[in-house]
C-alpha atoms as a PDB file:
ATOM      1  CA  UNK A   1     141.547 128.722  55.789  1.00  0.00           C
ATOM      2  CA  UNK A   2     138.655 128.604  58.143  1.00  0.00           C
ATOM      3  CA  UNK A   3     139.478 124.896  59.237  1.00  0.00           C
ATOM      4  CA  UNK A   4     143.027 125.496  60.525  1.00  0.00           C
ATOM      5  CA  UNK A   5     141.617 128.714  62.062  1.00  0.00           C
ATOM      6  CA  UNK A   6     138.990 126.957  63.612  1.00  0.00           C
ATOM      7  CA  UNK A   7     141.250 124.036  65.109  1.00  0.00           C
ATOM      8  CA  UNK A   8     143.370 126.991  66.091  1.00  0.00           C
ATOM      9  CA  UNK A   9     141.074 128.877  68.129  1.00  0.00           C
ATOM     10  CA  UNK A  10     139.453 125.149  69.344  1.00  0.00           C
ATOM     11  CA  UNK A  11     140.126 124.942  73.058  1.00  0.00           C
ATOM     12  CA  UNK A  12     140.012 121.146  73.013  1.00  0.00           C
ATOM     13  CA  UNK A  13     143.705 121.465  70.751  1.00  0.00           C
ATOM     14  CA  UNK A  14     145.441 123.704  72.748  1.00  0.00           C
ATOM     15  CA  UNK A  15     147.440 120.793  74.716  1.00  0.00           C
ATOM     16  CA  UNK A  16     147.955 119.561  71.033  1.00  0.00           C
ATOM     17  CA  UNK A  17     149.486 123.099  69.911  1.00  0.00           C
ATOM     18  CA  UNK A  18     151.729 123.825  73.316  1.00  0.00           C
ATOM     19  CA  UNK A  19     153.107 119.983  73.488  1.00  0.00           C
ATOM     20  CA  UNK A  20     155.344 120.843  70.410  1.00  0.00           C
ATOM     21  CA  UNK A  21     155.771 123.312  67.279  1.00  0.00           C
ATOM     22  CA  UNK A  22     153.593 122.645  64.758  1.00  0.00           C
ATOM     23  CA  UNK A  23     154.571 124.010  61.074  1.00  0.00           C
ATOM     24  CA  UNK A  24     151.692 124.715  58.048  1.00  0.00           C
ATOM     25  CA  UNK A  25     154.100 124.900  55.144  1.00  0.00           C
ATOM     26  CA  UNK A  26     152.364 126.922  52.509  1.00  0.00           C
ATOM     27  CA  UNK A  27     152.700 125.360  48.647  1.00  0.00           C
ATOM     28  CA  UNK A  28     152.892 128.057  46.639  1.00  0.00           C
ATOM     29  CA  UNK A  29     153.081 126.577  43.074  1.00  0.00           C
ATOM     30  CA  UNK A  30     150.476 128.717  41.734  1.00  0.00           C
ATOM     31  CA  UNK A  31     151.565 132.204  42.813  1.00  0.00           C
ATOM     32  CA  UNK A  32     152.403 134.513  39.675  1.00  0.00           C
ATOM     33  CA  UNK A  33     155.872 133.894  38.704  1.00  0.00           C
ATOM     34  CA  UNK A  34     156.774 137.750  40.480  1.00  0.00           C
ATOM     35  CA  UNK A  35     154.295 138.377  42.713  1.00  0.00           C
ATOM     36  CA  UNK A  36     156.145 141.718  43.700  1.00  0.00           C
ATOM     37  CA  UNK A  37     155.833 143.341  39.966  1.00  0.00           C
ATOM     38  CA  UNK A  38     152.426 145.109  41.043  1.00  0.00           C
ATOM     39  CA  UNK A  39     150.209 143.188  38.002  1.00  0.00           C
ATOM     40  CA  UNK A  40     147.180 142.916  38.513  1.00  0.00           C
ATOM     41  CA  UNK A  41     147.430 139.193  39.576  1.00  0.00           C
ATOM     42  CA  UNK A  42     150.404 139.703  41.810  1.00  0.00           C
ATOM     43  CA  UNK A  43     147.824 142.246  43.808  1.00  0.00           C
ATOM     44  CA  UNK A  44     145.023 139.417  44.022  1.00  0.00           C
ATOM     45  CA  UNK A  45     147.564 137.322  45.057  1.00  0.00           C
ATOM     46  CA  UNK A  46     148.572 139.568  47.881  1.00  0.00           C
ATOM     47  CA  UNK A  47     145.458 140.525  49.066  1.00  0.00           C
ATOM     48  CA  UNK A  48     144.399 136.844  49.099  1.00  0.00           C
ATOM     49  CA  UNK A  49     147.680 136.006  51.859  1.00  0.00           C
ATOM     50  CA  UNK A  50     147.288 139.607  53.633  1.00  0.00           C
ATOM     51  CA  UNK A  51     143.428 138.109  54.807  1.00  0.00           C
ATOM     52  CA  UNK A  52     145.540 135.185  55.642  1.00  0.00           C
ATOM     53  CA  UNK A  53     148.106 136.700  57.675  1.00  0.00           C
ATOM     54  CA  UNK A  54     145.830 138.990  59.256  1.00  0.00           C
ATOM     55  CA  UNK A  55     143.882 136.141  60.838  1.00  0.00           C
ATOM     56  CA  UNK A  56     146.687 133.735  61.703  1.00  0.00           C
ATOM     57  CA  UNK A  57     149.301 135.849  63.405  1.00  0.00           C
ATOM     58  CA  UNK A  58     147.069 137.649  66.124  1.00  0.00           C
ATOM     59  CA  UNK A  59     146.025 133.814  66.382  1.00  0.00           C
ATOM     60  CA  UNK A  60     149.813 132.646  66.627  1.00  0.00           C
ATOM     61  CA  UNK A  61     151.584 135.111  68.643  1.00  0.00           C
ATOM     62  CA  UNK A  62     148.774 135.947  70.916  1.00  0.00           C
ATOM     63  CA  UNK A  63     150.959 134.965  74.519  1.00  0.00           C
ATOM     64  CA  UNK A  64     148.065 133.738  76.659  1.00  0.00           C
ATOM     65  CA  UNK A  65     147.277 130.838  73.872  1.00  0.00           C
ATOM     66  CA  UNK A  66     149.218 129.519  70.990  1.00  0.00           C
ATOM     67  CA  UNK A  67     152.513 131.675  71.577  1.00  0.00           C
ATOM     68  CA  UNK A  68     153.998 131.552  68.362  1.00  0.00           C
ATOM     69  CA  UNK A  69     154.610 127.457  69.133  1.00  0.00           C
ATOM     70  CA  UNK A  70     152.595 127.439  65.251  1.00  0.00           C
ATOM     71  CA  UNK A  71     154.603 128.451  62.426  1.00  0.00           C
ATOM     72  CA  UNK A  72     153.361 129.186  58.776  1.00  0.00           C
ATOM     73  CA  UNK A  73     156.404 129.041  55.902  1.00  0.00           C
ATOM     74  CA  UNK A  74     155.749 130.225  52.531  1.00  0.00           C
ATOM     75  CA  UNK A  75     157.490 127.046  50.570  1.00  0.00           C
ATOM     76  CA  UNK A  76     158.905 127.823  47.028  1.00  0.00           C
ATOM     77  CA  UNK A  77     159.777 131.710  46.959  1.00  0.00           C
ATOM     78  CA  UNK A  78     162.066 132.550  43.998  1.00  0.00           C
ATOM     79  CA  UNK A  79     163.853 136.155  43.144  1.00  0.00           C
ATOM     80  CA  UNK A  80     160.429 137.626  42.052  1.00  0.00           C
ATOM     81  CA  UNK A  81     159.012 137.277  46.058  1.00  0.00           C
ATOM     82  CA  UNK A  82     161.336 139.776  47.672  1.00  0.00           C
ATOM     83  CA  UNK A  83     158.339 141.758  49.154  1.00  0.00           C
ATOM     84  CA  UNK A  84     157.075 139.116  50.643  1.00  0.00           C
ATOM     85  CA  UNK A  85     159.915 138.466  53.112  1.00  0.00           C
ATOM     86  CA  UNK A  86     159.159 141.460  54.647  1.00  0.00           C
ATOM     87  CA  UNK A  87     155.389 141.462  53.889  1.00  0.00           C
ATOM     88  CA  UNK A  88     154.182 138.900  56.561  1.00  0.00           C
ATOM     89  CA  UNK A  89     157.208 138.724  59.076  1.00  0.00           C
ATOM     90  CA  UNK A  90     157.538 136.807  60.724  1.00  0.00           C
ATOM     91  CA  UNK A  91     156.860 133.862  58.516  1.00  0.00           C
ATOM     92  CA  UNK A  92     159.469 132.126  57.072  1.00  0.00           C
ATOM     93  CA  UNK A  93     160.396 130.524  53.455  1.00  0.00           C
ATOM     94  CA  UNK A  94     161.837 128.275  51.558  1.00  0.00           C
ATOM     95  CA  UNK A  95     164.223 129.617  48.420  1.00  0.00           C
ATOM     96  CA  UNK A  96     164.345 128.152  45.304  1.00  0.00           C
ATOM     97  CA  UNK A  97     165.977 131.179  43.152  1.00  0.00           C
ATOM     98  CA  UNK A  98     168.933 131.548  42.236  1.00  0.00           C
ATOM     99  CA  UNK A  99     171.510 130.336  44.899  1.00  0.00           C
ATOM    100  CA  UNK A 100     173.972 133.690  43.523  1.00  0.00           C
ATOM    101  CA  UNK A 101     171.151 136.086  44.133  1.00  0.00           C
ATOM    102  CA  UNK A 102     171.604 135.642  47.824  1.00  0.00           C
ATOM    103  CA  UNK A 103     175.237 136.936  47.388  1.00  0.00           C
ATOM    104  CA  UNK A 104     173.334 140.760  46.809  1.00  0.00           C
ATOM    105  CA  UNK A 105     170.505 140.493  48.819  1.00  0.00           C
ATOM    106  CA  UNK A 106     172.278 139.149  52.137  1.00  0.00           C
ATOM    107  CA  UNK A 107     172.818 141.494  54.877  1.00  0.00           C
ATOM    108  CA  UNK A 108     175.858 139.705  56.328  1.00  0.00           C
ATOM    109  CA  UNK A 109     179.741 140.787  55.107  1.00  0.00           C
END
């Protein structure tokens, strides 16, 4: 974590980080299998990615630097992630759940 924020907030990489979008894709094979279900784990696994968030996105969508030209995507999300979605917009994610479930969760007709 302190590496990419480091090379983030580096200076010397900024021509590197507004030449073209750069994407950390997030593996997230060892998240609890619903990390929304309020366990004890799930809320470990939270907090863990809310100190993430908190010190990427300032980092990311701060204008004057970076200007949301980084992108982090949470890979691997299933139908036990839901609150995530929301959680740390605006990342994005993969899907590997059920293809049907979208049918109930989309917002489009």
């Amino acid at each position: 974590t302190f590496d990419v924020q480091h090379f983030l907030l580096d200076d010397n990489n900024l021509g590197l980080l507004n030449d073209r979008p750069l994407v950390f894709q997030m593996c997230l094979k060892n998240k609890p299998v619903n990390v929304c279900d309020g366990s004890s784990q799930s809320q470990q696994w939270l907090a863990l990615f809310d100190d993430v968030h908190s010190r990427f996105q300032p980092i990311v969508s701060d204008p004057s630097r970076i200007n949301n030209r980084v992108q982090f995507v949470f890979d691997s999300l299933g139908p036990g992630d839901s609150c995530i979605v929301d959680r740390y917009a605006p990342w994005n994610s993969t899907w590997t759940g059920d293809h049907t479930c979208l049918l109930y969760t989309s917002p489009s007709p």
